[in-house]
Protein backbone atom coordinates (compact mmCIF):
# COMPACT_ATOMS: atom_id res chain seq x y z
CA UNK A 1 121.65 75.65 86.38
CA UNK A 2 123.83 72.85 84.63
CA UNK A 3 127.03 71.94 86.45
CA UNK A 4 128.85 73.20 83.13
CA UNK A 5 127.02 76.56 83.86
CA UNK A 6 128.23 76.73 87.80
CA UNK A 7 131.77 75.99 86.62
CA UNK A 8 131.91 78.87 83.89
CA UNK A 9 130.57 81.27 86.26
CA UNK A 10 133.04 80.28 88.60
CA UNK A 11 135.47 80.66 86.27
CA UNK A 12 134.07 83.78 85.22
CA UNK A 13 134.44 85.21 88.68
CA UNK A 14 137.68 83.64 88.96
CA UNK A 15 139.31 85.75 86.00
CA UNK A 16 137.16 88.99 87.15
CA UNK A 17 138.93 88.80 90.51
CA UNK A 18 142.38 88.26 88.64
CA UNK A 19 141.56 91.37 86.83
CA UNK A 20 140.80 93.65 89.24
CA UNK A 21 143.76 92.51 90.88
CA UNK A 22 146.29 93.37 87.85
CA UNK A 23 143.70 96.65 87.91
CA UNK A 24 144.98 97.50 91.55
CA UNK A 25 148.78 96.50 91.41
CA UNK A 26 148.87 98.68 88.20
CA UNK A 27 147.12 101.69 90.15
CA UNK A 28 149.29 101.04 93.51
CA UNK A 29 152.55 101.08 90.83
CA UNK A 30 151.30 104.53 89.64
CA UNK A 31 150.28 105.88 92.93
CA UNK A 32 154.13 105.17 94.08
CA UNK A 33 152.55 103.33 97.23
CA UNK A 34 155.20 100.91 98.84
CA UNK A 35 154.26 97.48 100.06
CA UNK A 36 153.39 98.97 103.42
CA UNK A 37 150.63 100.85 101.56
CA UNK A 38 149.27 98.82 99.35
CA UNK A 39 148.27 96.18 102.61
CA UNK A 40 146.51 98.80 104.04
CA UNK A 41 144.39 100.02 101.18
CA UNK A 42 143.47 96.24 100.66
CA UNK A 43 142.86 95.67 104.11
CA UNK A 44 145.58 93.33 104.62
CA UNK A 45 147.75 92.13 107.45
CA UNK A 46 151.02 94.11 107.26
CA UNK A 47 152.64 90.44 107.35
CA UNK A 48 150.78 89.57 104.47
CA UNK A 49 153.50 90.66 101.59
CA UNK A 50 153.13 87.32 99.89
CA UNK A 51 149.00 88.52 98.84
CA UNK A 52 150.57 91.36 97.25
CA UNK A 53 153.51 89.04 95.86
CA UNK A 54 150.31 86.58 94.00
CA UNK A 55 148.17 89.30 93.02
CA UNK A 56 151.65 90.69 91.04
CA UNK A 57 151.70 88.14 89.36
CA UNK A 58 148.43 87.40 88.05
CA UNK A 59 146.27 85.20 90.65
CA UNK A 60 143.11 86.19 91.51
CA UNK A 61 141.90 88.66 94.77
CA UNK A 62 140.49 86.42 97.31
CA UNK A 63 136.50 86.19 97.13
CA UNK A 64 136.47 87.94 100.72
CA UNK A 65 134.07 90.48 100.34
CA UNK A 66 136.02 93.23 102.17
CA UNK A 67 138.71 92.81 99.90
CA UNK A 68 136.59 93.22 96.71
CA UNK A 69 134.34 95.92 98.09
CA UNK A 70 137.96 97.97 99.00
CA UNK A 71 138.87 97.06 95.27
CA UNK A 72 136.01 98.70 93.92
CA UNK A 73 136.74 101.76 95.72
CA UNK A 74 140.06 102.25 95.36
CA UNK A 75 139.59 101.93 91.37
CA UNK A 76 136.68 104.48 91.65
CA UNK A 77 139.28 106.97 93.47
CA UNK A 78 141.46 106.12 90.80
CA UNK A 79 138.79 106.78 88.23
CA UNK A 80 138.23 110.43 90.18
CA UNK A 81 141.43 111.32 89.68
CA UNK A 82 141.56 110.74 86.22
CA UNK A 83 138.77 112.74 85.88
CA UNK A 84 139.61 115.71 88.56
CA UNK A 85 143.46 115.84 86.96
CA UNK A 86 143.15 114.90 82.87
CA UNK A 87 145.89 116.78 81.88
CA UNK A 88 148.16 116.62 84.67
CA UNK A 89 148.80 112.34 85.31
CA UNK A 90 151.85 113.29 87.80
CA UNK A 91 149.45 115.12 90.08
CA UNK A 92 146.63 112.38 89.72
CA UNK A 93 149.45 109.54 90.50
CA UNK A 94 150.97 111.59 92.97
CA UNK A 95 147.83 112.50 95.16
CA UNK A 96 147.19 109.42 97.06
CA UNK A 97 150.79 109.91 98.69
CA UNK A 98 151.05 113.51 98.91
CA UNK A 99 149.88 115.44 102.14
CA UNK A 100 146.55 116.83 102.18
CA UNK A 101 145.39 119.77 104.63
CA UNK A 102 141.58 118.34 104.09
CA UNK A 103 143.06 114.97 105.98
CA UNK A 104 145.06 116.74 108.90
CA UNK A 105 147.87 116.75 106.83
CA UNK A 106 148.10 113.16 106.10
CA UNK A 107 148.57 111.60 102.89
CA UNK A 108 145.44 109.15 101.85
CA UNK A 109 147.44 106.47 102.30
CA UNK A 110 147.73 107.22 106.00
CA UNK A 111 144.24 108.29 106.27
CA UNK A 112 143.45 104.61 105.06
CA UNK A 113 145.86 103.09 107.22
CA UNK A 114 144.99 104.87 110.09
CA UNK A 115 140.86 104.69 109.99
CA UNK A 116 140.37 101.57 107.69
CA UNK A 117 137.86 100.65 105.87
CA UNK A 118 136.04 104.20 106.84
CA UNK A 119 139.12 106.08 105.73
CA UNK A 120 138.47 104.44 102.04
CA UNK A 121 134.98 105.91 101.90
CA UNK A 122 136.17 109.68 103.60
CA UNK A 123 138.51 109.40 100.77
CA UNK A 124 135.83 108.02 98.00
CA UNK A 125 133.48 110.91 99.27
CA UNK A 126 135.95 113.11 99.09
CA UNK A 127 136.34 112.91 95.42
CA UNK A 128 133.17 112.19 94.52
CA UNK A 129 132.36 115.62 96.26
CA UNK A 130 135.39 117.36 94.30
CA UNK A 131 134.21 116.09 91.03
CA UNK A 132 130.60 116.92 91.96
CA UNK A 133 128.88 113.85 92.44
């Protein structure tokens, strides 16, 4: 591979990771999760409000894999809620902070907050299950 080649995938991967982070501060924005919420889901220190800050406007998700593996499924829940709720957007924007009895009464958010990384898949399976994958 030419050095022109390494630096265009680079900067290929580069603009990827600046798109799925204008991806996920769209979905947080219709999901109504605060700051608070949004660190969790990403996986971030709850210190960390300057991440969310850069990602807002425009820079690129770190190239930490736990970060881009938690991107890619948080936009597939996104993507099942589309799909489980396409004529009612409110409820689909409204579910990942609205108390569920199939999480002990806990909104996803918490769920996510409170397990981690393995709340993001319960919640992932979840859907997948509800939509019938």
């Amino acid at each position: 591979m030419t050095q022109t080649a390494v630096i265009s995938d680079r900067a290929n991967k580069i603009h990827d990771r600046a798109a799925l982070a204008k991806m996920l501060m769209k979905a947080f924005e219709l999901w109504m999760v605060d700051s608070e919420g949004q660190l969790a889901l990403l996986g971030l220190a709850a210190e960390n409000r300057a991440a969310l800050s850069r990602y807002r406007k425009g820079e690129p998700l770190g190239a930490n894999r736990d970060l881009l593996e938690r991107a890619g499924h948080l936009l597939a829940i996104h993507k099942n809620l589309r799909l489980l709720f396409p004529h009612d957007r409110d409820l689909a924007y409204q579910w990942m902070t609205t108390r569920n009895r199939a999480f002990d009464h806990r909104t996803p958010v918490e769920v996510v907050r409170d397990w981690g990384f393995t709340g993001l898949l319960m919640l992932r399976a979840y859907l997948d299950h509800a939509r019938g994958g």
